[in-house]
N, C-alpha and C. Protein backbone atom coordinates (compact mmCIF):
# COMPACT_ATOMS: atom_id res chain seq x y z
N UNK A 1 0.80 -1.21 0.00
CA UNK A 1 0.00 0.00 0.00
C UNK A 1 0.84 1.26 0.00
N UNK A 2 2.33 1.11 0.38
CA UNK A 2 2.86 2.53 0.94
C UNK A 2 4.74 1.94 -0.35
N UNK A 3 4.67 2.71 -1.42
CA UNK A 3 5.88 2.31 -2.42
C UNK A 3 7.09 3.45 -2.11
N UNK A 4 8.18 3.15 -2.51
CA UNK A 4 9.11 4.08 -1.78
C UNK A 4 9.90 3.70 -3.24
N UNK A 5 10.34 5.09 -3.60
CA UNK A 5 11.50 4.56 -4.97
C UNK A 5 13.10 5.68 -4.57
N UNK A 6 13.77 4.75 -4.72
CA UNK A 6 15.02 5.82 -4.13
C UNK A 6 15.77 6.54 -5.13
N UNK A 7 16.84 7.18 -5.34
CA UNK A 7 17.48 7.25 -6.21
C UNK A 7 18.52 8.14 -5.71
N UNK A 8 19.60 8.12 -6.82
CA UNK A 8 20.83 9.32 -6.58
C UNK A 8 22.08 8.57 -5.97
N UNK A 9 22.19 7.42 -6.00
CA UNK A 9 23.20 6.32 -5.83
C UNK A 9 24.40 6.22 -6.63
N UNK A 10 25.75 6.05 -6.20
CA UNK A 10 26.39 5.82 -7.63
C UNK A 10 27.71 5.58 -6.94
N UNK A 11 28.92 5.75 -7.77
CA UNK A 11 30.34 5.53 -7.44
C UNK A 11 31.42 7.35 -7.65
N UNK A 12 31.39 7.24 -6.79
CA UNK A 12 32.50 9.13 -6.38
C UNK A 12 33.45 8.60 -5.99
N UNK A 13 34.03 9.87 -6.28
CA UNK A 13 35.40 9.41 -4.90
C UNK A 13 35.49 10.16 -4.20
N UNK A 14 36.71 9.71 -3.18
CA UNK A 14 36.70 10.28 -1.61
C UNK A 14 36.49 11.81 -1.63
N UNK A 15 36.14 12.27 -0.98
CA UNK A 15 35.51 13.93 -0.67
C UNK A 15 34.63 14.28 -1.46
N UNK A 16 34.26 13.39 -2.52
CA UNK A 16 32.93 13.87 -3.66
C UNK A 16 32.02 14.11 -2.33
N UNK A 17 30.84 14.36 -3.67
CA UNK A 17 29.09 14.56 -2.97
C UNK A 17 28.28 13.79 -3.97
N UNK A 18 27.05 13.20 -3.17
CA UNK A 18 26.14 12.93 -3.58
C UNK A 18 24.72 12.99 -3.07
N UNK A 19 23.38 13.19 -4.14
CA UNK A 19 22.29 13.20 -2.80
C UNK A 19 21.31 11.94 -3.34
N UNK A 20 20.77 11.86 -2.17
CA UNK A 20 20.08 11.27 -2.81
C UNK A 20 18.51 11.48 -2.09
N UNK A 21 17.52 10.63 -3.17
CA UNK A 21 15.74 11.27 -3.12
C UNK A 21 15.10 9.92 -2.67
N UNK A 22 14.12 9.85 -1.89
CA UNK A 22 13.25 8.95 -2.00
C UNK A 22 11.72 9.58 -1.54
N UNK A 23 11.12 9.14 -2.33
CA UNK A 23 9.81 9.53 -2.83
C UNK A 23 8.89 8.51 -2.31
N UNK A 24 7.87 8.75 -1.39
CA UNK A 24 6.83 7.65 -0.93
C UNK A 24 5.81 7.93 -2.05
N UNK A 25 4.79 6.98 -2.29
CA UNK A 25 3.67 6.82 -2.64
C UNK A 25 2.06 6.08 -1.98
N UNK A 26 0.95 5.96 -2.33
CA UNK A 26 0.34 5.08 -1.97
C UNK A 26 -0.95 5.74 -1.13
N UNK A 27 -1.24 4.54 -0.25
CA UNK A 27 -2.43 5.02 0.51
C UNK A 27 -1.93 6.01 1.98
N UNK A 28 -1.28 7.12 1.65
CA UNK A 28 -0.73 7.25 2.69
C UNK A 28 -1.39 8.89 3.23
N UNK A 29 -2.11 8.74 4.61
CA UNK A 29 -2.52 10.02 4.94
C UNK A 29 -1.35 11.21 6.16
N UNK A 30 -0.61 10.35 6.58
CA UNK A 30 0.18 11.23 6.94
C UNK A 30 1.61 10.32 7.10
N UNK A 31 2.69 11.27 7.46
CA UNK A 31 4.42 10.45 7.46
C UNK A 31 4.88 11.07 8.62
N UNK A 32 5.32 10.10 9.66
CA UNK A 32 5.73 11.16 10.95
C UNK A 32 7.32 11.07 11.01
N UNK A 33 8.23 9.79 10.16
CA UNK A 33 9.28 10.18 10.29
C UNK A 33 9.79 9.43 9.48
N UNK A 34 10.90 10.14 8.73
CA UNK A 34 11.55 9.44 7.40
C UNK A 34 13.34 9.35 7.61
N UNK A 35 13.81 8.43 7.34
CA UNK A 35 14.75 8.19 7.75
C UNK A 35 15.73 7.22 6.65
N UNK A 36 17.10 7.23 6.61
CA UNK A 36 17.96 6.38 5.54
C UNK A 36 18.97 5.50 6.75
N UNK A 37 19.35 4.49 6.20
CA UNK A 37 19.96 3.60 6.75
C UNK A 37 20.81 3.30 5.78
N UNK A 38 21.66 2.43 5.91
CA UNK A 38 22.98 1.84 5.49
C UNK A 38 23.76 0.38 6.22
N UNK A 39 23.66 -0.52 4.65
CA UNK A 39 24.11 -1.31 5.33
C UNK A 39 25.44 -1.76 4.55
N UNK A 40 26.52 -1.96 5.04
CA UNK A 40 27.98 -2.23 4.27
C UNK A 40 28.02 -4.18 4.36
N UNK A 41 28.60 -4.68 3.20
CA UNK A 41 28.81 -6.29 3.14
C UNK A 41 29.45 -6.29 4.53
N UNK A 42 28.61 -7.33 5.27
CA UNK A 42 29.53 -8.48 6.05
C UNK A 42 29.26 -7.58 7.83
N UNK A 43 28.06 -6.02 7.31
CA UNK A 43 28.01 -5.41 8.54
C UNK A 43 26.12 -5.35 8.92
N UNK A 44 25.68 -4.95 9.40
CA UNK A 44 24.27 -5.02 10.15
C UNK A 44 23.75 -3.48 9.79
N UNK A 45 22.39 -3.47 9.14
CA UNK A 45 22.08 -2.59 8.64
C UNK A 45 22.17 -1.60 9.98
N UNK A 46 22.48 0.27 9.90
CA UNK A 46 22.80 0.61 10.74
C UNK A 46 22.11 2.12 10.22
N UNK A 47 21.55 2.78 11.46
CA UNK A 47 20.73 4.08 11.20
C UNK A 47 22.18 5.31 10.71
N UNK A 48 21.72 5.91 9.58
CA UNK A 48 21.99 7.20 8.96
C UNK A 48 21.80 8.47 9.97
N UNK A 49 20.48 8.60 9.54
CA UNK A 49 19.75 9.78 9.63
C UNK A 49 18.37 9.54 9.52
N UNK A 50 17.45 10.03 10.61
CA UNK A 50 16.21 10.40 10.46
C UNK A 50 16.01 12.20 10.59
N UNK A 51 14.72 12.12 10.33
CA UNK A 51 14.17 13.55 10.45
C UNK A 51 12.29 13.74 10.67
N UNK A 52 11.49 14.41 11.42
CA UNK A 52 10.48 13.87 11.88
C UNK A 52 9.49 14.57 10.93
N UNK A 53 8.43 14.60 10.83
CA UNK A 53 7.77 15.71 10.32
C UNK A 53 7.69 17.21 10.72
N UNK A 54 7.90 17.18 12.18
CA UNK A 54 8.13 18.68 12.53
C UNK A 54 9.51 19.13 12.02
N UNK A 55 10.39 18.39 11.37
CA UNK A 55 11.63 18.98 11.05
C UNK A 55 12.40 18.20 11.74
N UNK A 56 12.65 17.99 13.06
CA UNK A 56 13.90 17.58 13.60
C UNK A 56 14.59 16.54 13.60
N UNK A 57 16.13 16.56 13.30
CA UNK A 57 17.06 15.56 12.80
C UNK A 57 17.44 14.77 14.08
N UNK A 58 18.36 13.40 13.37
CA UNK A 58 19.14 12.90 14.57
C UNK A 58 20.44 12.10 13.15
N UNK A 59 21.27 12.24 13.41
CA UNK A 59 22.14 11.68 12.55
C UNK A 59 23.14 10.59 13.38
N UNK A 60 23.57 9.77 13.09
CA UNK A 60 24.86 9.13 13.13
C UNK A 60 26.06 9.78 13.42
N UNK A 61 26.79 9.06 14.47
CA UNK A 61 28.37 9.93 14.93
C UNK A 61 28.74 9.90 13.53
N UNK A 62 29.23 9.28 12.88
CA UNK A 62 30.07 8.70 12.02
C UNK A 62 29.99 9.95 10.93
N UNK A 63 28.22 10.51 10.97
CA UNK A 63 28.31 11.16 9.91
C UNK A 63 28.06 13.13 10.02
N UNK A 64 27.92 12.99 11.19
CA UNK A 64 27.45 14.95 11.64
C UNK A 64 28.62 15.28 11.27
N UNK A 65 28.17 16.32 10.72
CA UNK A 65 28.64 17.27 9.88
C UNK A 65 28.74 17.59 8.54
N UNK A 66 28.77 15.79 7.99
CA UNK A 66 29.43 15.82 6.46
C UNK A 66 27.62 15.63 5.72
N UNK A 67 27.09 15.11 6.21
CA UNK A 67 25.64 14.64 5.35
C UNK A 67 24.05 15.53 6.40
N UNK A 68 23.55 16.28 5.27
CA UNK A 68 21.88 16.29 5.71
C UNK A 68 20.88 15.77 5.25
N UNK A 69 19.89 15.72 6.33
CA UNK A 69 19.22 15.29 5.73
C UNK A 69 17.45 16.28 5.15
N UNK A 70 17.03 16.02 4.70
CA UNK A 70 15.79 16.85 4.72
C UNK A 70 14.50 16.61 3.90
N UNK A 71 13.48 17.14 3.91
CA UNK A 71 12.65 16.30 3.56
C UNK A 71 11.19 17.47 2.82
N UNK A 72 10.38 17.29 1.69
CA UNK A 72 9.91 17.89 1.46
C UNK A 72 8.53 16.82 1.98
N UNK A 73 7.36 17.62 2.60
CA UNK A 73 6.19 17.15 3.29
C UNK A 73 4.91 17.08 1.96
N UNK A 74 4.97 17.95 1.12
CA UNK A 74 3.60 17.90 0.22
C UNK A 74 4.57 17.12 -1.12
N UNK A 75 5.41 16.94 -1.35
CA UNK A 75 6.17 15.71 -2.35
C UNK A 75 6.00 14.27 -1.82
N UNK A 76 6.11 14.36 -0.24
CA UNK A 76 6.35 12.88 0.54
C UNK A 76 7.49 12.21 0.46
N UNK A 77 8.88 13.24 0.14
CA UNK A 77 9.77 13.16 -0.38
C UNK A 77 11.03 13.34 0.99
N UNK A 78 11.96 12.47 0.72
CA UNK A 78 12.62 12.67 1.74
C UNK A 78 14.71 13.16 0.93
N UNK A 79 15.11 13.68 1.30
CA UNK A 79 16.62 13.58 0.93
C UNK A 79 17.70 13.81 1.72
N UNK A 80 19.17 13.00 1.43
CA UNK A 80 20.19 12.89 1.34
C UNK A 80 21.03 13.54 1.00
N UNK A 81 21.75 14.45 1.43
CA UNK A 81 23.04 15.00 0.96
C UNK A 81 24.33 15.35 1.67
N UNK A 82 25.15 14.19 0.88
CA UNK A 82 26.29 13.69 1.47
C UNK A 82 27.56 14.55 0.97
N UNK A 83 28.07 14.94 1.54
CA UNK A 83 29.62 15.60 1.92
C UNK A 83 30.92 14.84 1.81
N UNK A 84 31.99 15.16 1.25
CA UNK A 84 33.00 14.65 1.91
C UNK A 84 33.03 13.51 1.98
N UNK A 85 32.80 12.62 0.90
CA UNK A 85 32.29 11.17 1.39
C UNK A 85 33.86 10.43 1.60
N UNK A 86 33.63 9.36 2.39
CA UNK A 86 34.97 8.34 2.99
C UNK A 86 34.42 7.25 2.10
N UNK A 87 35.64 5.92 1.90
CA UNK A 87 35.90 5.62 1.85
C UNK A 87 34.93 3.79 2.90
N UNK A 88 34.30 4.41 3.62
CA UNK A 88 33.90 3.47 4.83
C UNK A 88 32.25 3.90 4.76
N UNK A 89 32.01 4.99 3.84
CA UNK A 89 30.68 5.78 4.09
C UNK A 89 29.90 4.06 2.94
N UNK A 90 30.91 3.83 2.10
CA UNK A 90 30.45 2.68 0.86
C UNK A 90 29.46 1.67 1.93
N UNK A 91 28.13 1.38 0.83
CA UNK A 91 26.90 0.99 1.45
C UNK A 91 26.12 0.74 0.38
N UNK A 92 24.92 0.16 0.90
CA UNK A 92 23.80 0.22 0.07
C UNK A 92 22.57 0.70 1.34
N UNK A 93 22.19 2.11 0.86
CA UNK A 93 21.33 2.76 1.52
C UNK A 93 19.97 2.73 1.38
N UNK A 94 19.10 2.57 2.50
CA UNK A 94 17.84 2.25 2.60
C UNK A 94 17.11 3.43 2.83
N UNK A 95 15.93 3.93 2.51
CA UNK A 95 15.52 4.92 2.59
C UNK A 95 14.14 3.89 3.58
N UNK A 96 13.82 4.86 4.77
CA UNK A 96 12.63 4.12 5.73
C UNK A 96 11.66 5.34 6.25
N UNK A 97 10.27 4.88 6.04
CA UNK A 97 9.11 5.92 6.10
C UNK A 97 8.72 5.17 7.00
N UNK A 98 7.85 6.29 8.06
CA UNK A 98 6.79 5.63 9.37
C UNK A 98 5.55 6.76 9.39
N UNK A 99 4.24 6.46 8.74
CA UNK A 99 3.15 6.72 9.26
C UNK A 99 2.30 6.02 9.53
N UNK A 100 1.21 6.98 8.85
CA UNK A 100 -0.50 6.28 8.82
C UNK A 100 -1.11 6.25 7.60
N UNK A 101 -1.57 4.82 7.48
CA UNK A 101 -2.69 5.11 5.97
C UNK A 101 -4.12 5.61 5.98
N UNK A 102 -4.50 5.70 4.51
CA UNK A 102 -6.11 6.06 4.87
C UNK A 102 -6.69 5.38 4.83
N UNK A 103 -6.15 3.87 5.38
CA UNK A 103 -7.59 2.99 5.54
C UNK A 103 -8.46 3.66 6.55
N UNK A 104 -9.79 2.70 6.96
CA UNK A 104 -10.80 2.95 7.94
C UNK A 104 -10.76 1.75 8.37
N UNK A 105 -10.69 1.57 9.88
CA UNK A 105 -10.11 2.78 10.90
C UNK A 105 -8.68 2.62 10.50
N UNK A 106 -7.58 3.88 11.05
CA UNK A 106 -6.70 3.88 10.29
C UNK A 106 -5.52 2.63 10.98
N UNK A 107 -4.58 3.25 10.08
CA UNK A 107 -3.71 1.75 10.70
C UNK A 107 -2.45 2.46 10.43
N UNK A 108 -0.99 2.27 11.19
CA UNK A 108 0.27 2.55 10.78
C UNK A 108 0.96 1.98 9.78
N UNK A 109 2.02 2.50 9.54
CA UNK A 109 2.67 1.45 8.40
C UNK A 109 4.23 1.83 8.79
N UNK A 110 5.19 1.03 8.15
CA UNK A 110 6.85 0.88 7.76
C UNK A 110 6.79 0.67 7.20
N UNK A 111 7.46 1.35 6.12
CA UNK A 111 7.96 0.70 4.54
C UNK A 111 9.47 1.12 4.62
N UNK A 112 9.72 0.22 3.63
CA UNK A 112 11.99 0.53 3.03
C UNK A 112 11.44 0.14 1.70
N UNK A 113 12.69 1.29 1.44
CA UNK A 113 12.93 1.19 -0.18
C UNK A 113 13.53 0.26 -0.26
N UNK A 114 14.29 -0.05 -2.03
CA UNK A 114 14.58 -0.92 -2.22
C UNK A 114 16.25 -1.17 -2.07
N UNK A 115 16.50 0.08 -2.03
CA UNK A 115 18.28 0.43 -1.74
C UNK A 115 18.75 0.64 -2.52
N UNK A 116 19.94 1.48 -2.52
CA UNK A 116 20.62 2.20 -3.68
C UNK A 116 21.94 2.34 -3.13
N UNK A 117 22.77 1.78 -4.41
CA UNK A 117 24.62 1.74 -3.77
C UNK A 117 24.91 3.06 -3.63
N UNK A 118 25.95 3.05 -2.86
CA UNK A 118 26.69 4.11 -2.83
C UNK A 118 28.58 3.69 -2.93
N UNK A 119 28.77 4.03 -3.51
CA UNK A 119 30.35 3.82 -3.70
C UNK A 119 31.44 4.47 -3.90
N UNK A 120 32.41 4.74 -2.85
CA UNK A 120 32.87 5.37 -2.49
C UNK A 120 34.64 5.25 -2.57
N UNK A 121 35.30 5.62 -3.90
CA UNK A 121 36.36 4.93 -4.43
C UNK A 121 37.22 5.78 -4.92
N UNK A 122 38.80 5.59 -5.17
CA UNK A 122 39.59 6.59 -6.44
C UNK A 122 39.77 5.46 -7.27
């Protein structure tokens, strides 16, 4: 009921930038918090960055300073934009939505995208 398509993934090298978009769709009447994850081979998917609907962030040690995040509310759109990228930042990133649909009576939902590399190389 709730589709998520990501995009803006690719291969940079060290100190490049990249952003990236993910776009919800569906039966969805409101989004209270959108958030990207990352998971590297051989490691446990691990939180990025969220951001709530009122605006407010929480990021990862690993990454304050170099990446924001932000989010447009009437698109349903959430984004990524990465700084300075390392070398260790290399992943395949999940983009993750948490609201409510418009069924009756209503009901919550979680959805993840489908993931999008990021690669991070000279």
């Amino acid at each position: 009921q709730v589709h998520l398509v990501e995009s803006g993934g690719g291969l940079v090298q060290p100190g490049g930038s990249l952003r990236l978009s993910c776009a919800a769709s569906g039966s969805i009447f409101s989004i209270y918090v959108m958030g990207w994850y990352r998971q590297a081979p051989g490691n446990e998917r691990e939180l990025v960055a969220t951001i709530t609907s009122g605006g407010t962030t929480n990021y990862a040690d690993s990454v304050k300073g170099r990446f924001t995040i932000s989010r447009d509310n009437a698109k349903n759109t959430v984004y990524l934009r990465m700084n300075s990228l390392k070398p260790e930042d290399t992943a395949v990133y999940y983009c993750n939505v948490d609201g409510v649909l418009t069924t009756s009576p209503t009901a919550s939902f979680t959805s993840w995208g489908q993931g999008t590399q990021v690669t991070v190389s000279s």
